[in-house]
N, C-alpha and C. Protein backbone atom coordinates (compact mmCIF):
# COMPACT_ATOMS: atom_id res chain seq x y z
N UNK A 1 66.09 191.07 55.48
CA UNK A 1 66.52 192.44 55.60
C UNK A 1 66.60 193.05 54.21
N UNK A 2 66.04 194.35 53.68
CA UNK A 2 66.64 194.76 53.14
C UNK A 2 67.57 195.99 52.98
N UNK A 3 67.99 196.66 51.96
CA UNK A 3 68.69 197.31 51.94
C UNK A 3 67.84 198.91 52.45
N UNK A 4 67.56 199.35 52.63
CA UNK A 4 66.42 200.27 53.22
C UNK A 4 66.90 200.11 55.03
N UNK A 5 66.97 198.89 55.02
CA UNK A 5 66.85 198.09 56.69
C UNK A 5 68.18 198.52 56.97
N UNK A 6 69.03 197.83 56.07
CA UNK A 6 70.54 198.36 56.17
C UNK A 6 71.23 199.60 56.66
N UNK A 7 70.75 200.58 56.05
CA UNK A 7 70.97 201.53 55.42
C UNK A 7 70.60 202.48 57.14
N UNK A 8 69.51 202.02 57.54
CA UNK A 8 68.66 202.63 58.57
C UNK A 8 69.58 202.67 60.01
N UNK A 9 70.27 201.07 59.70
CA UNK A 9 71.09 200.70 60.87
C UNK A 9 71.62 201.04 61.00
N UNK A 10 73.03 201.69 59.83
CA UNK A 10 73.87 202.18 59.59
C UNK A 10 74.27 203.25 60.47
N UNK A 11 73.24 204.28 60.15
CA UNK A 11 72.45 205.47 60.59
C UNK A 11 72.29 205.24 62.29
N UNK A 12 71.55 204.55 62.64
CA UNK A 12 71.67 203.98 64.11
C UNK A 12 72.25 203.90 65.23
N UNK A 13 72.93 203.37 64.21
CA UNK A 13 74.51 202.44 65.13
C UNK A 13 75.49 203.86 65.41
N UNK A 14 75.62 204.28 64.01
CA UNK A 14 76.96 205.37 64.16
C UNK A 14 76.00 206.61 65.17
N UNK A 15 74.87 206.68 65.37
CA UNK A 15 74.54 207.85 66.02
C UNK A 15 74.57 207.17 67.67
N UNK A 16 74.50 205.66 67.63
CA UNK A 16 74.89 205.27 69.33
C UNK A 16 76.17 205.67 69.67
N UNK A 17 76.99 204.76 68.80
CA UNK A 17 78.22 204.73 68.91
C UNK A 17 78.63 206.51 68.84
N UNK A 18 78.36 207.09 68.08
CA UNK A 18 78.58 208.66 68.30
C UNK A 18 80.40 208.36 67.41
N UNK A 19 80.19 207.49 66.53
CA UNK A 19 81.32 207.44 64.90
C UNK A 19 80.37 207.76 63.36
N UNK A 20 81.51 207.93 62.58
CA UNK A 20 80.72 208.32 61.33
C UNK A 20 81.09 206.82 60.55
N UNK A 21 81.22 206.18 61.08
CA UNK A 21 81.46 204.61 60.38
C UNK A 21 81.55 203.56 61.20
N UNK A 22 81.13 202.56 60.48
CA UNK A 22 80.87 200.96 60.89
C UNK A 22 81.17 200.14 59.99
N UNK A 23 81.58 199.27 60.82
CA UNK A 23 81.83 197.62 59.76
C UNK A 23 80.60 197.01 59.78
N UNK A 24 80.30 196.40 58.58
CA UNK A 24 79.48 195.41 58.70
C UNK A 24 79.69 194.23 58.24
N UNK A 25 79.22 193.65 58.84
CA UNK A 25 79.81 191.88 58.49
C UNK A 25 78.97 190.80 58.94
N UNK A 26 78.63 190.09 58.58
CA UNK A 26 77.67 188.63 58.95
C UNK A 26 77.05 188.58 57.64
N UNK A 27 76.03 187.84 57.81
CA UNK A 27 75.55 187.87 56.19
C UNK A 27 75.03 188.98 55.59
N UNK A 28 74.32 189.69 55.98
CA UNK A 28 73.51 191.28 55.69
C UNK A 28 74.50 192.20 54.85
N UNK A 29 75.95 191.76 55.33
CA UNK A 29 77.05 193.03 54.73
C UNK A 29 76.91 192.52 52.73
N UNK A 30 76.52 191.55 52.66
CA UNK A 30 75.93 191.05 51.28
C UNK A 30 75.38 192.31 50.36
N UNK A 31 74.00 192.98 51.21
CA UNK A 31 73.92 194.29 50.56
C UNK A 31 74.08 195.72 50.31
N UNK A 32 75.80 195.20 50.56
CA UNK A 32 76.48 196.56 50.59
C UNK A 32 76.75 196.71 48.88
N UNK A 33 77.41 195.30 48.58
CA UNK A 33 77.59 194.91 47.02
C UNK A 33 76.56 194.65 46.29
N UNK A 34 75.61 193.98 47.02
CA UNK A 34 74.30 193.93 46.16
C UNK A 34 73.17 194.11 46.46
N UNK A 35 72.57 195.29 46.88
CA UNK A 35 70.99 195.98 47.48
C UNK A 35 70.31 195.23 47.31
N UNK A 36 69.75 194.91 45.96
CA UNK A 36 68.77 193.52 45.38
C UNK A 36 69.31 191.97 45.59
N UNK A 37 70.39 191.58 46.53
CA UNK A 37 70.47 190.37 46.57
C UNK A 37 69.43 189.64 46.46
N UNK A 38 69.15 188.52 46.05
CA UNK A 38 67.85 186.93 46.02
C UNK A 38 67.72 187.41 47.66
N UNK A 39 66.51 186.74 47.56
CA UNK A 39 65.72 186.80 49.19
C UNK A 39 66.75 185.81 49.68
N UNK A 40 67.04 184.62 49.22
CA UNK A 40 67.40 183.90 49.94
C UNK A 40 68.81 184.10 50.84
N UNK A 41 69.31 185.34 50.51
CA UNK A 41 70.28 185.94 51.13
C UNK A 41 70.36 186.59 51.86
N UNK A 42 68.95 187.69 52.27
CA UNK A 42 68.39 188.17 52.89
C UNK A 42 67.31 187.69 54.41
N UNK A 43 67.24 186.86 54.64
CA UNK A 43 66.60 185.94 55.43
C UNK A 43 67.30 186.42 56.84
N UNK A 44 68.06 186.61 57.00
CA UNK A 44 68.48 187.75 58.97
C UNK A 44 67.66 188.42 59.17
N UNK A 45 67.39 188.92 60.22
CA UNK A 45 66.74 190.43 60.59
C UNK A 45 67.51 190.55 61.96
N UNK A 46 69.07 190.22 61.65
CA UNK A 46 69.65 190.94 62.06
C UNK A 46 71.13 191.20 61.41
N UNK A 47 71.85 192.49 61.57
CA UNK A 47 73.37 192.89 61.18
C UNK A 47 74.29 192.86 62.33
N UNK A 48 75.37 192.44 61.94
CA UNK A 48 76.51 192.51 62.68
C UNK A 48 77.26 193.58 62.37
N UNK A 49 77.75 194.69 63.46
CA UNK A 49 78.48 196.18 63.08
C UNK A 49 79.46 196.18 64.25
N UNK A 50 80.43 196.74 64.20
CA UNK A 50 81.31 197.52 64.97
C UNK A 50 81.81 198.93 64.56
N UNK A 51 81.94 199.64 65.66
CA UNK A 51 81.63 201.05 64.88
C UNK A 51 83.33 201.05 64.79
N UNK A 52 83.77 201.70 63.81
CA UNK A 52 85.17 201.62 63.12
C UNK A 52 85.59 202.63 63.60
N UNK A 53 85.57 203.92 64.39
CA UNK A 53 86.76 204.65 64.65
C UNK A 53 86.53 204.38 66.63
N UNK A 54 85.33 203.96 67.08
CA UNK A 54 85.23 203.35 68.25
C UNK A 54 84.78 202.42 68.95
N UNK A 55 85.31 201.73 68.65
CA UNK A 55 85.08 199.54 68.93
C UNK A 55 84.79 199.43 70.15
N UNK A 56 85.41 200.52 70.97
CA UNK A 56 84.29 200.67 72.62
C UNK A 56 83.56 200.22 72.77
N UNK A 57 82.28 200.83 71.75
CA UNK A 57 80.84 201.12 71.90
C UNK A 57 80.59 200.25 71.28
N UNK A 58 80.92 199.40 70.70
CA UNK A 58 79.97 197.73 70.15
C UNK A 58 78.58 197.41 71.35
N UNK A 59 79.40 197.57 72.70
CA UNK A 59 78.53 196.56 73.55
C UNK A 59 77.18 197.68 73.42
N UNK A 60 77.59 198.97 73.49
CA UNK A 60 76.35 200.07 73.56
C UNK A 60 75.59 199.75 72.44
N UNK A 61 76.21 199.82 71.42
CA UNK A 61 75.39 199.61 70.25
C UNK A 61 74.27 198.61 70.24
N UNK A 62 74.76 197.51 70.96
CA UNK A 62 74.16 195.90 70.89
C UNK A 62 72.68 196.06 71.97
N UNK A 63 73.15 196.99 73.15
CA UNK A 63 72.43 196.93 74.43
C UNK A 63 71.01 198.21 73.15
N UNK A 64 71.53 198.91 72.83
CA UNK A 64 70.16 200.02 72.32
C UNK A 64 69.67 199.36 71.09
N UNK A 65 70.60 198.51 70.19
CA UNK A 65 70.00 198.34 68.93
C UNK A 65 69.27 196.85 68.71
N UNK A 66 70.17 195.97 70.17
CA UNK A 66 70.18 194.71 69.97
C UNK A 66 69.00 193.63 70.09
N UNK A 67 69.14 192.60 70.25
CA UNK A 67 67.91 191.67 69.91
C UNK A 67 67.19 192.00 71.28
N UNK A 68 65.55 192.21 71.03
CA UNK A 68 64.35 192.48 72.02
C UNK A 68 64.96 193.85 72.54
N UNK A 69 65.39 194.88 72.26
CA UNK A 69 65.98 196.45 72.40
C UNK A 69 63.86 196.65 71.61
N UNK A 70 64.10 197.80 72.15
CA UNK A 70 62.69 199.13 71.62
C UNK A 70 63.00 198.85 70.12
N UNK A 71 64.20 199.57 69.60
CA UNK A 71 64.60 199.41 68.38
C UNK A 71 64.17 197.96 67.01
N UNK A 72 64.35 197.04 68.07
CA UNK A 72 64.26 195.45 67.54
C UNK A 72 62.24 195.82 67.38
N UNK A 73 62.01 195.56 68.56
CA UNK A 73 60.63 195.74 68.72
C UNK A 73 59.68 196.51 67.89
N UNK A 74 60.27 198.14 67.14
CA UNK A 74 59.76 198.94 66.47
C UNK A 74 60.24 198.73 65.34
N UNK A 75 61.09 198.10 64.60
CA UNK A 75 61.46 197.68 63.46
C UNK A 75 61.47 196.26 62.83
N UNK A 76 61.35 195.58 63.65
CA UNK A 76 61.37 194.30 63.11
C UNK A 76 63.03 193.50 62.68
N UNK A 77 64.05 194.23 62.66
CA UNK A 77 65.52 193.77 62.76
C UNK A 77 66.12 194.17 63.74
N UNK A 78 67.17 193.93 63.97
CA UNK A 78 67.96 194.56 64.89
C UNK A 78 69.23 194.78 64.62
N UNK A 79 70.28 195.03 65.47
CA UNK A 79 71.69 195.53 65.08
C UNK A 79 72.33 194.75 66.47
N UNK A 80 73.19 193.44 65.64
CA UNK A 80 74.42 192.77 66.98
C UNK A 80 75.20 193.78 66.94
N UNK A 81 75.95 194.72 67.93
CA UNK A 81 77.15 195.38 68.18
C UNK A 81 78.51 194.06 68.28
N UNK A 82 79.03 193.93 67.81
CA UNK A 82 80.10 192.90 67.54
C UNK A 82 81.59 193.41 67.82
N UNK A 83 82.90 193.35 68.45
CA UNK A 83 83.87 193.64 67.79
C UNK A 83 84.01 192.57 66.78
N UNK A 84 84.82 192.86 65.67
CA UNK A 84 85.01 191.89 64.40
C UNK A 84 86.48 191.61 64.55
N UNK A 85 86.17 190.34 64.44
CA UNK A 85 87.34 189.24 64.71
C UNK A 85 88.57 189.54 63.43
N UNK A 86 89.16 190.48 63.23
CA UNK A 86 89.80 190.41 62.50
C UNK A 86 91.03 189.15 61.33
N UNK A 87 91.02 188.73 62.71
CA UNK A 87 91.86 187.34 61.99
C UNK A 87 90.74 186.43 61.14
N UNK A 88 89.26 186.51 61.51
CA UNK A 88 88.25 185.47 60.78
C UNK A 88 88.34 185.72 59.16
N UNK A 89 88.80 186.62 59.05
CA UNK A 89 88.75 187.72 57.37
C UNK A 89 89.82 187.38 56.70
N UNK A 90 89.70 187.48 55.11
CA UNK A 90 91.05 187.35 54.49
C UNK A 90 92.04 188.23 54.52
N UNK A 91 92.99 188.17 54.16
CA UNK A 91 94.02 189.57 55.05
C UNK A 91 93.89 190.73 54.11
N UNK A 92 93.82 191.41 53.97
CA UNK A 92 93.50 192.59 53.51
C UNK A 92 92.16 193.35 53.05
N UNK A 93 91.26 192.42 54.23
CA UNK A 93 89.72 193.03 54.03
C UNK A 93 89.55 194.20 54.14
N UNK A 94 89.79 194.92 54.79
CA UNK A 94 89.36 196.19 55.11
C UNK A 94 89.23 197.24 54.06
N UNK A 95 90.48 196.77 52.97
CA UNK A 95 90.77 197.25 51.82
C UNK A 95 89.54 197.37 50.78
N UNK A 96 89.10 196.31 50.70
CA UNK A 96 88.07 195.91 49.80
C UNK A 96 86.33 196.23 50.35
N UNK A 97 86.48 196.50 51.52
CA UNK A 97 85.58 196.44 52.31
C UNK A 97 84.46 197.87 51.05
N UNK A 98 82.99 197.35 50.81
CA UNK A 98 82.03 198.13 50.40
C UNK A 98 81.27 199.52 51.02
N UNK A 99 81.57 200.65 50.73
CA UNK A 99 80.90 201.96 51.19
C UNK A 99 79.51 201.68 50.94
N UNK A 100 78.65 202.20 51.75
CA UNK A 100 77.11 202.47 52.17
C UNK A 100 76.98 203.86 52.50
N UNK A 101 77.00 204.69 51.69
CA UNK A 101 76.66 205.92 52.61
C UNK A 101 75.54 207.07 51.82
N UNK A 102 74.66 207.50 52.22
CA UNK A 102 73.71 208.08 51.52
C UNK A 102 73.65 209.60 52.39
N UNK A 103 72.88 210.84 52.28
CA UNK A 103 73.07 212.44 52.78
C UNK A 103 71.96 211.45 53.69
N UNK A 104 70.84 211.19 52.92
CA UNK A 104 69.55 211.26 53.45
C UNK A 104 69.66 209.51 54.21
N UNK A 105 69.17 208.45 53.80
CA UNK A 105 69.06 207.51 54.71
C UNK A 105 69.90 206.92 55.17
N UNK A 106 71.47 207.28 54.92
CA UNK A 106 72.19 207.02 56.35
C UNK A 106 73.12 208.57 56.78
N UNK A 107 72.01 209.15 56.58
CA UNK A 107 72.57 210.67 57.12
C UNK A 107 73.87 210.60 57.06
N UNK A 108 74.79 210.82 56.00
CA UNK A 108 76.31 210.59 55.85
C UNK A 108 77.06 209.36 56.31
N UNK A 109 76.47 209.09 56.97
CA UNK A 109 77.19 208.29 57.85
C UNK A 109 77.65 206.89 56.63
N UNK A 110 79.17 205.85 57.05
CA UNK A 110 79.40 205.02 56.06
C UNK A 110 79.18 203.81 56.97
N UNK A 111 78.80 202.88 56.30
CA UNK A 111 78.94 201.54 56.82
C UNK A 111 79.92 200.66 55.13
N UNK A 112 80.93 200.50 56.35
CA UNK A 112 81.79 199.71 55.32
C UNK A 112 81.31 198.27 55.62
N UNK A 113 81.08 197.51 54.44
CA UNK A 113 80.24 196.23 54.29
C UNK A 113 81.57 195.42 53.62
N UNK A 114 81.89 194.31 54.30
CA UNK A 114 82.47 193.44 53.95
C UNK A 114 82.14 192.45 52.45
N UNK A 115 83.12 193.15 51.91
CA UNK A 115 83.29 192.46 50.14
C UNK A 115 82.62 190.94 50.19
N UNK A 116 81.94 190.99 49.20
CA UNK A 116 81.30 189.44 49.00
C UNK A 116 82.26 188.28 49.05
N UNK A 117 83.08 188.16 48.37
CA UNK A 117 84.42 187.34 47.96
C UNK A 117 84.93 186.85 49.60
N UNK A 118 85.52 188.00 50.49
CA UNK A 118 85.82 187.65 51.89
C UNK A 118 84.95 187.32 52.51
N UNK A 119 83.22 188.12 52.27
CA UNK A 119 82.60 187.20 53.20
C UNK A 119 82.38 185.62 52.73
N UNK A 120 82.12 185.33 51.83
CA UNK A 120 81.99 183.99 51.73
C UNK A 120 83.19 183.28 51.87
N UNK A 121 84.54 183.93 52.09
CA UNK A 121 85.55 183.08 52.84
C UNK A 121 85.35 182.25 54.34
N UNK A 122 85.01 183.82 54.81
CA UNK A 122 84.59 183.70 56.24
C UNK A 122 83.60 183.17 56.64
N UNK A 123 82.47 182.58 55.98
CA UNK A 123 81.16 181.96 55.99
C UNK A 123 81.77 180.75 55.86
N UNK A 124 82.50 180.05 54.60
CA UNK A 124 83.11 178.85 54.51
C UNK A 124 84.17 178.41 55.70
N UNK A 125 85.00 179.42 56.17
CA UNK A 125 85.39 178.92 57.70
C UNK A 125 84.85 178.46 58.53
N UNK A 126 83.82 179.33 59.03
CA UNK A 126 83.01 178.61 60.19
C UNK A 126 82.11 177.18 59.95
N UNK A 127 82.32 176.94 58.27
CA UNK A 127 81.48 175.79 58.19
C UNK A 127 80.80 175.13 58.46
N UNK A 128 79.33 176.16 58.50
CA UNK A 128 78.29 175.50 59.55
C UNK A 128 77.22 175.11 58.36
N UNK A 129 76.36 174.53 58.31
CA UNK A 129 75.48 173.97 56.73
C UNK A 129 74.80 175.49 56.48
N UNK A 130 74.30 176.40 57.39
CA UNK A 130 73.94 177.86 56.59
C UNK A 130 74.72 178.47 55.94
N UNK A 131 75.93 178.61 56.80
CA UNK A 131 77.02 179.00 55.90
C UNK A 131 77.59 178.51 54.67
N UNK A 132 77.32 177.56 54.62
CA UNK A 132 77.53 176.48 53.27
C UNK A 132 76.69 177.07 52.12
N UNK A 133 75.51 176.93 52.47
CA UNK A 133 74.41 177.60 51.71
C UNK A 133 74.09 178.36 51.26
N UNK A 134 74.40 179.52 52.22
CA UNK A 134 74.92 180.71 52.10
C UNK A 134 75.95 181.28 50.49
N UNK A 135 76.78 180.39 50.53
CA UNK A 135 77.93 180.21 49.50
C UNK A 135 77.78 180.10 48.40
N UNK A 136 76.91 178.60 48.52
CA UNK A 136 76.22 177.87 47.06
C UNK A 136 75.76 178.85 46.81
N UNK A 137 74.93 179.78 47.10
CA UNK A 137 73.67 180.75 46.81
C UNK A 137 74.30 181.76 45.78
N UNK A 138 75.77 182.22 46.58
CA UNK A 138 76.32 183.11 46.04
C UNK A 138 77.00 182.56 44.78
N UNK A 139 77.22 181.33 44.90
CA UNK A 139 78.25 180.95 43.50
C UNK A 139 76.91 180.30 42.63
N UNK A 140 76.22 180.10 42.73
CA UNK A 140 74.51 179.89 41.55
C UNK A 140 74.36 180.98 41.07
N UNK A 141 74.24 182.05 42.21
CA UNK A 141 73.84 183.52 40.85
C UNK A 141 75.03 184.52 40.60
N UNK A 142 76.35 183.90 40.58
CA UNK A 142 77.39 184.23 39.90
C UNK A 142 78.01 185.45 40.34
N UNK A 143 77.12 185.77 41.74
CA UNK A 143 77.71 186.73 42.76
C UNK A 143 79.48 186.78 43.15
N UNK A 144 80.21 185.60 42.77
CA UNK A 144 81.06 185.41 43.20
C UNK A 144 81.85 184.38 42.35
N UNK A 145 82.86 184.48 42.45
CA UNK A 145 83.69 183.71 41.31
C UNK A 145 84.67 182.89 41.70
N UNK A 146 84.05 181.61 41.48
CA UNK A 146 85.37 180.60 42.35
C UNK A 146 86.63 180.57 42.52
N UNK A 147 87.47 181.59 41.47
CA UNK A 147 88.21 181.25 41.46
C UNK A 147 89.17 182.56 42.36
N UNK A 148 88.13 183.76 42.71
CA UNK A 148 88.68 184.59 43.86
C UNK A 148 88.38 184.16 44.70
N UNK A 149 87.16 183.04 45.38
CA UNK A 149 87.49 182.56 46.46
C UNK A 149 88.32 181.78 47.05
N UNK A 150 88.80 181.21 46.03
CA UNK A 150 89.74 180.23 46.30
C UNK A 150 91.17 181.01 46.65
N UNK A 151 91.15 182.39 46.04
CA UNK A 151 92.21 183.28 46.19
C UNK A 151 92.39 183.78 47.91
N UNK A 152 90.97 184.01 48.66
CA UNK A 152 90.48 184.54 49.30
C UNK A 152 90.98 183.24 50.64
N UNK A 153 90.31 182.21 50.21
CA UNK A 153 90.99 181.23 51.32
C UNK A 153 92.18 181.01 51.57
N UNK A 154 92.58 181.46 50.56
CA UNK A 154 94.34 180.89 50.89
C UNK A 154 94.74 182.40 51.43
N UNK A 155 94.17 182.92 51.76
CA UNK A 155 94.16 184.79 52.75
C UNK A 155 94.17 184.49 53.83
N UNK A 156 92.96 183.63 54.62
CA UNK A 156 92.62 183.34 55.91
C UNK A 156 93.70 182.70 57.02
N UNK A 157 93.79 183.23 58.24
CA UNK A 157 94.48 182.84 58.73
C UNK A 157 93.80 180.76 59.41
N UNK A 158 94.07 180.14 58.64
CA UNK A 158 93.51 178.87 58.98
C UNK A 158 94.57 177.94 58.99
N UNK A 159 94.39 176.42 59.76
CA UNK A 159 95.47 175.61 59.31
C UNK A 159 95.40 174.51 58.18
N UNK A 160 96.21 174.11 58.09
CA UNK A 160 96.50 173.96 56.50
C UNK A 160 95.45 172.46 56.30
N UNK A 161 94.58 171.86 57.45
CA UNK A 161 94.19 170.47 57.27
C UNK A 161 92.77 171.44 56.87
N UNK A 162 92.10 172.26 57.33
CA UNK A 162 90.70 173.56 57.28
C UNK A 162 91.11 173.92 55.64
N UNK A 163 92.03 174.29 55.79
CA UNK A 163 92.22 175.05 54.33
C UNK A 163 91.90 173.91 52.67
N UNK A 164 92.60 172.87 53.12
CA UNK A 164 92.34 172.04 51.95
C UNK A 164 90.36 172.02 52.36
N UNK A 165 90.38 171.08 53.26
CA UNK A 165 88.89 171.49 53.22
C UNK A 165 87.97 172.18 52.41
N UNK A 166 88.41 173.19 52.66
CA UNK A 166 87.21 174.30 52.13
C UNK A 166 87.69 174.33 50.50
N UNK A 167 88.89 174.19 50.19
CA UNK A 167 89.30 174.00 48.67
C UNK A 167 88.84 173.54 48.33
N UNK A 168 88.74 172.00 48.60
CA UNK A 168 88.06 170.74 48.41
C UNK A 168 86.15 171.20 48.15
N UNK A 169 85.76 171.70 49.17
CA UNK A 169 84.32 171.97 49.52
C UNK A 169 84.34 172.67 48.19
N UNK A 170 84.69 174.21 47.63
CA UNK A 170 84.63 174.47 46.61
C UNK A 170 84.44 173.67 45.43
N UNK A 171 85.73 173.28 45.61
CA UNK A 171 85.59 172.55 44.19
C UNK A 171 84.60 171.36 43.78
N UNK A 172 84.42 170.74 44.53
CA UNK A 172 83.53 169.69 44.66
C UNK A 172 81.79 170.57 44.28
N UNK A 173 81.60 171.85 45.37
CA UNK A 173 80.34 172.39 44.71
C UNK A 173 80.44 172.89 43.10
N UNK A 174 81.23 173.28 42.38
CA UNK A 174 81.82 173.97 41.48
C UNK A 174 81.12 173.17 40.45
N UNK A 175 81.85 171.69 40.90
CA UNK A 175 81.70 170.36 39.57
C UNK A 175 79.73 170.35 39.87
N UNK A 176 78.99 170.49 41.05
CA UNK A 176 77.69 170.05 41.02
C UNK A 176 77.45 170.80 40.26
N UNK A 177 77.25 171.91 40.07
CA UNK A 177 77.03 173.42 39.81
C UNK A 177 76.83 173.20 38.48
């Protein structure tokens, strides 16, 4: 995906949903903070959104924008309509959360993109080996700084045997690094 792709969805989504804003979150919300992310960060062709003043319309969003939709078919990505799990996030994401908003390619409209730092919290929760990867990627090209993630995990609502975990997981990539 790139940021062009982003940007388009943005635009999309908030004109299904019929809001002037969306969350974005899964890996894609990456180029809210960084347009030019490495390809290797870019590899979805699809975004996860919920439209932020009406979480209703996720499922609408998903049914017009979503995977094998016209949309998918004529663009080559698509748009998951998601509600966003709020508890998956460090606590005060929303705060930090990245503006997207352009006159022209997302016709005003904002897509708030989940801060790099929380998403790779939330990537390291679900601890699946993409998500892992995902991480490394971000802490190799210095996208991210170990030592706010580590700030960031101890945010998450997780239990405390998960939490060392992922400390552990850090630090341990930190020393390869």
């Amino acid at each position: 995906m790139t940021r062009d792709q982003l940007e388009h969805a943005i635009r999309a989504a908030c004109d299904v949903a019929e809001d002037t804003e969306v969350w974005v979150f899964g890996s894609q919300a990456i180029l809210g903070e960084f347009p030019d992310a490495p390809e290797d960060l870019r590899t979805s062709i699809e975004v996860d959104m919920q439209p932020k003043n009406r979480p209703e319309m996720a499922d609408l969003v998903d049914g017009a924008l979503g995977e094998l939709s016209q949309f998918h078919k004529s663009y080559d990505f698509y748009v998951r309509g998601l509600l966003i799990a709020d508890e998956a996030f460090p606590q005060g994401w929303q705060h930090r959360a990245k503006p997207v908003v352009d006159e022209i390619t997302t016709g005003g409209k904002i897509g708030w993109c989940i801060e790099a730092h929380d998403l790779a919290a939330n990537k390291l929760a679900a601890y699946r080996e993409k998500d892992r990867d995902f991480v490394r990627i971000l802490l190799i090209e210095r996208m991210i700084a170990p030592e706010t993630l580590i700030e960031r995990i101890n945010l998450l609502n997780i239990d405390a045997g998960l939490r060392e975990r992922l400390l552990q997981w850090i630090q341990n990539t930190v020393e390869e690094l």
